[in-house]
C-alpha atoms as a PDB file:
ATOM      1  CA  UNK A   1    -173.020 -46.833  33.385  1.00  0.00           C
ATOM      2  CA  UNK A   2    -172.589 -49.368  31.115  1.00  0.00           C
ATOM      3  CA  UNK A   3    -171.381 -53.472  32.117  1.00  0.00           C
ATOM      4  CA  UNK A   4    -167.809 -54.107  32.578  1.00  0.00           C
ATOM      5  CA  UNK A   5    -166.173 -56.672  30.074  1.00  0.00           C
ATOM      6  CA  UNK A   6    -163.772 -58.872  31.677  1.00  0.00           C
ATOM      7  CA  UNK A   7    -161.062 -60.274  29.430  1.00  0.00           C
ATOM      8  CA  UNK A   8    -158.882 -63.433  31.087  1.00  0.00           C
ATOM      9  CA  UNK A   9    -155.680 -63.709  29.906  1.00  0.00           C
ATOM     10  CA  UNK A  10    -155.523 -66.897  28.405  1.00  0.00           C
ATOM     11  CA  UNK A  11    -152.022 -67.976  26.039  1.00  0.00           C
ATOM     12  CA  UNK A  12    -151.380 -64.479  25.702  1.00  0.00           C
ATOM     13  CA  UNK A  13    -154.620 -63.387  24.328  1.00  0.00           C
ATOM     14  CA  UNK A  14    -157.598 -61.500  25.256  1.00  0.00           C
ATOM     15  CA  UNK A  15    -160.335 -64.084  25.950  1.00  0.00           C
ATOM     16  CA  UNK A  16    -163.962 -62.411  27.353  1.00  0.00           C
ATOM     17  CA  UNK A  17    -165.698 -64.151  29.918  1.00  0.00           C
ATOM     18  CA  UNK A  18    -168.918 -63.086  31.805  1.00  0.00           C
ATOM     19  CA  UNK A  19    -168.361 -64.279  35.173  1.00  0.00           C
ATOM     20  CA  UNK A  20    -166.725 -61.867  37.980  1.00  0.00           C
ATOM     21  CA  UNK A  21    -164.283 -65.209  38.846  1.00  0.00           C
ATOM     22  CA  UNK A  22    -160.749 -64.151  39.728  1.00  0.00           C
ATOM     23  CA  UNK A  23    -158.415 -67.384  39.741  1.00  0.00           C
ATOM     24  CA  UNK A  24    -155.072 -66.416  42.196  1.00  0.00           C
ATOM     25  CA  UNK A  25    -153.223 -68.327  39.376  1.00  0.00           C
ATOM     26  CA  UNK A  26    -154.260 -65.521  36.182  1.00  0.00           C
ATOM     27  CA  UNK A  27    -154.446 -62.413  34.948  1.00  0.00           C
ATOM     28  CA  UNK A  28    -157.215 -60.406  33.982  1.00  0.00           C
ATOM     29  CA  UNK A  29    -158.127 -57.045  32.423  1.00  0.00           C
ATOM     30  CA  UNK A  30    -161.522 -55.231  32.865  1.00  0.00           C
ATOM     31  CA  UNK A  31    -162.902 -53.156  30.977  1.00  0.00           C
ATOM     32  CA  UNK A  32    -165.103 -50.178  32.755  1.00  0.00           C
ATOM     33  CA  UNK A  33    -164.110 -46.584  31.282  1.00  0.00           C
ATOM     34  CA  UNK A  34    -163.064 -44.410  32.838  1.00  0.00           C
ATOM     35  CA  UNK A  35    -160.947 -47.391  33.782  1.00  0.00           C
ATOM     36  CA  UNK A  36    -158.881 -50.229  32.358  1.00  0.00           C
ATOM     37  CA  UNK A  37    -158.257 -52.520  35.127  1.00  0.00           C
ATOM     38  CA  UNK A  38    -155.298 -55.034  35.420  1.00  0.00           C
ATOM     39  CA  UNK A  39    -156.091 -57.419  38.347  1.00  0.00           C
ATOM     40  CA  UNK A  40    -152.662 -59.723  38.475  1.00  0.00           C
ATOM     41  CA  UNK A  41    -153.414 -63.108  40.996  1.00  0.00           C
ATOM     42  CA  UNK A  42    -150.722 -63.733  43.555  1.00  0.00           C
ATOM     43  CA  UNK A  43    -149.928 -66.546  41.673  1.00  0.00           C
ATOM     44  CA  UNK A  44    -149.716 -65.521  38.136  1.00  0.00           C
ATOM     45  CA  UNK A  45    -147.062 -66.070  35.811  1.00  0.00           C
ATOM     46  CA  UNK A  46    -144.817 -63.183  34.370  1.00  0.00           C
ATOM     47  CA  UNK A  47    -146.287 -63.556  30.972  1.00  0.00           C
ATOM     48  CA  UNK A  48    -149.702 -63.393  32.030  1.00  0.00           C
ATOM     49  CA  UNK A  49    -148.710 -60.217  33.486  1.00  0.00           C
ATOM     50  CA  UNK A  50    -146.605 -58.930  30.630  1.00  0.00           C
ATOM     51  CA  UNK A  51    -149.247 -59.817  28.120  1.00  0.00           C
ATOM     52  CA  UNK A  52    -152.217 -57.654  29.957  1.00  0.00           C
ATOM     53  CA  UNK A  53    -150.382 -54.707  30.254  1.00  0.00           C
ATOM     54  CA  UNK A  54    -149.056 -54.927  26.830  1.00  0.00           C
ATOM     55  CA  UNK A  55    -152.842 -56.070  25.536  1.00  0.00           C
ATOM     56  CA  UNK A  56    -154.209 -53.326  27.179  1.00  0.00           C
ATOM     57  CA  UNK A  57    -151.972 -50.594  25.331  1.00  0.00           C
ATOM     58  CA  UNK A  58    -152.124 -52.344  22.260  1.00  0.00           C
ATOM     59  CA  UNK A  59    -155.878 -53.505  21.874  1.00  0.00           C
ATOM     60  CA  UNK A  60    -158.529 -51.422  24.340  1.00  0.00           C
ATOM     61  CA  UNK A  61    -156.624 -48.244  24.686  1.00  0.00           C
ATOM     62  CA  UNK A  62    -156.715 -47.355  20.926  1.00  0.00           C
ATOM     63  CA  UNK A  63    -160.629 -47.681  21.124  1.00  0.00           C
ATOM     64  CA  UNK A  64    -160.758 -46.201  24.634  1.00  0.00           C
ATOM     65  CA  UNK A  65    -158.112 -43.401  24.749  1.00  0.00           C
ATOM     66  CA  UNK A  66    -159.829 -41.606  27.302  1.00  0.00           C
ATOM     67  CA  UNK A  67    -159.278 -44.734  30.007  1.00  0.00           C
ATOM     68  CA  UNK A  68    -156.646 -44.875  32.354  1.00  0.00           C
ATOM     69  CA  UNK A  69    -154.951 -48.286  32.987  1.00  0.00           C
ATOM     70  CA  UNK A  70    -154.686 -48.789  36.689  1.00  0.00           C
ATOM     71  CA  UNK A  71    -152.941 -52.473  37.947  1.00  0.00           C
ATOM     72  CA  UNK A  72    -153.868 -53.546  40.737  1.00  0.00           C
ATOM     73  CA  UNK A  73    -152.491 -57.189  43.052  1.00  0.00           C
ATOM     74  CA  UNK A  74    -155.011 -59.689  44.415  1.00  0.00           C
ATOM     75  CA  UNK A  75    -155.678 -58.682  48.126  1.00  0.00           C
ATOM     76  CA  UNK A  76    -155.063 -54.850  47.535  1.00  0.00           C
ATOM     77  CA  UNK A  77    -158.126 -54.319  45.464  1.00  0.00           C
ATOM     78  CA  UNK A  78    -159.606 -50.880  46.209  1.00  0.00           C
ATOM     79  CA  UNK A  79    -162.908 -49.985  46.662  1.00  0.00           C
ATOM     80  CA  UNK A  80    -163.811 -48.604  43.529  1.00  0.00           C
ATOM     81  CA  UNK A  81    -162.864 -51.788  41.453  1.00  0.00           C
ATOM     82  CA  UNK A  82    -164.587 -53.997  44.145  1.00  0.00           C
ATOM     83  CA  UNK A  83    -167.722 -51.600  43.520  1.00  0.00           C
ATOM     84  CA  UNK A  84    -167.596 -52.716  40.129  1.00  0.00           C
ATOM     85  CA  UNK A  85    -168.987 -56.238  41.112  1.00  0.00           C
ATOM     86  CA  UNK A  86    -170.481 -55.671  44.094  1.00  0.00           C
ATOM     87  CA  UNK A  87    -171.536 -59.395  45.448  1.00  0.00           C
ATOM     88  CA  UNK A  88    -170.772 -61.081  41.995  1.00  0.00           C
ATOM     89  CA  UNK A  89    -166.592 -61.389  42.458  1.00  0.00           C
ATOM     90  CA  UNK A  90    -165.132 -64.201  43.813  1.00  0.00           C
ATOM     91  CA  UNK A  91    -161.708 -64.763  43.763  1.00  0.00           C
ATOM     92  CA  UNK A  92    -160.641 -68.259  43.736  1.00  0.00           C
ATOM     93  CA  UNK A  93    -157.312 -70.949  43.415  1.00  0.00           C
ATOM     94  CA  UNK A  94    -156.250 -72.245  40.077  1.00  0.00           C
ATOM     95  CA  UNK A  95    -155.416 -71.338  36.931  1.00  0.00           C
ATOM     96  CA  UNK A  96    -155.237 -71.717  33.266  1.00  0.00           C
ATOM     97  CA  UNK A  97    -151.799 -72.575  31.988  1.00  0.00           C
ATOM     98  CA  UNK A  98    -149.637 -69.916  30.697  1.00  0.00           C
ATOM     99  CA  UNK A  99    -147.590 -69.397  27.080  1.00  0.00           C
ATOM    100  CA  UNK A 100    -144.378 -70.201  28.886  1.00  0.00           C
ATOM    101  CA  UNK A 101    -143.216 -73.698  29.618  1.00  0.00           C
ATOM    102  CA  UNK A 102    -142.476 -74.328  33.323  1.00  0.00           C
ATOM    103  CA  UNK A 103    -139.998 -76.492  35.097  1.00  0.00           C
ATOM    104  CA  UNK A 104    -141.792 -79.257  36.948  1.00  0.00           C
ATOM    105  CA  UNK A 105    -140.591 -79.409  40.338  1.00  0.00           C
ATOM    106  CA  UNK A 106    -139.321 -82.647  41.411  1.00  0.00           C
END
């Protein structure tokens, strides 16, 4: 089996990193066919969200049509996608900021 590739979400875009490093704040897509995987932090924003899922359709599935996209929440990751890793994925606070402009809270 070949190495994942781990794309964060980063201003809408597909950026590749190398590092199993899940911020709670982002979004990320990996790469492991049979398998696209969406993993969406507690914290992420709704366009970090939007833009994997519609990333994922538009970008890797046209070069991986055999892959099913599966999404999956921080703290409900199942054992296959965990597997993935094994002892290299740590999930972490933060983020990178999103497309969208936020309020700032006062």
């Amino acid at each position: 089996m070949s190495e994942p590739i781990i794309y964060h979400i980063i201003k809408g875009k597909l950026v590749e990193i190398k590092s199993a490093i899940f911020a709670n704040g982002d979004t990320y897509v990996v790469l492991n066919p049979p398998k696209i995987w969406i993993w969406i932090g507690n914290k992420s924003t709704i366009d970090e969200k939007f833009a994997a899922a519609q990333l994922s359709q538009s970008e890797l599935i046209k070069e991986h049509r055999e892959c099913e996209i599966k999404t999956i929440e921080q703290g409900n990751e199942p054992a296959e996608f965990l597997d993935i890793f094994g002892d290299s994925i740590k999930f972490v606070e933060g983020d990178v900021h999103s497309l969208l402009k936020h309020p700032k809270e006062e």
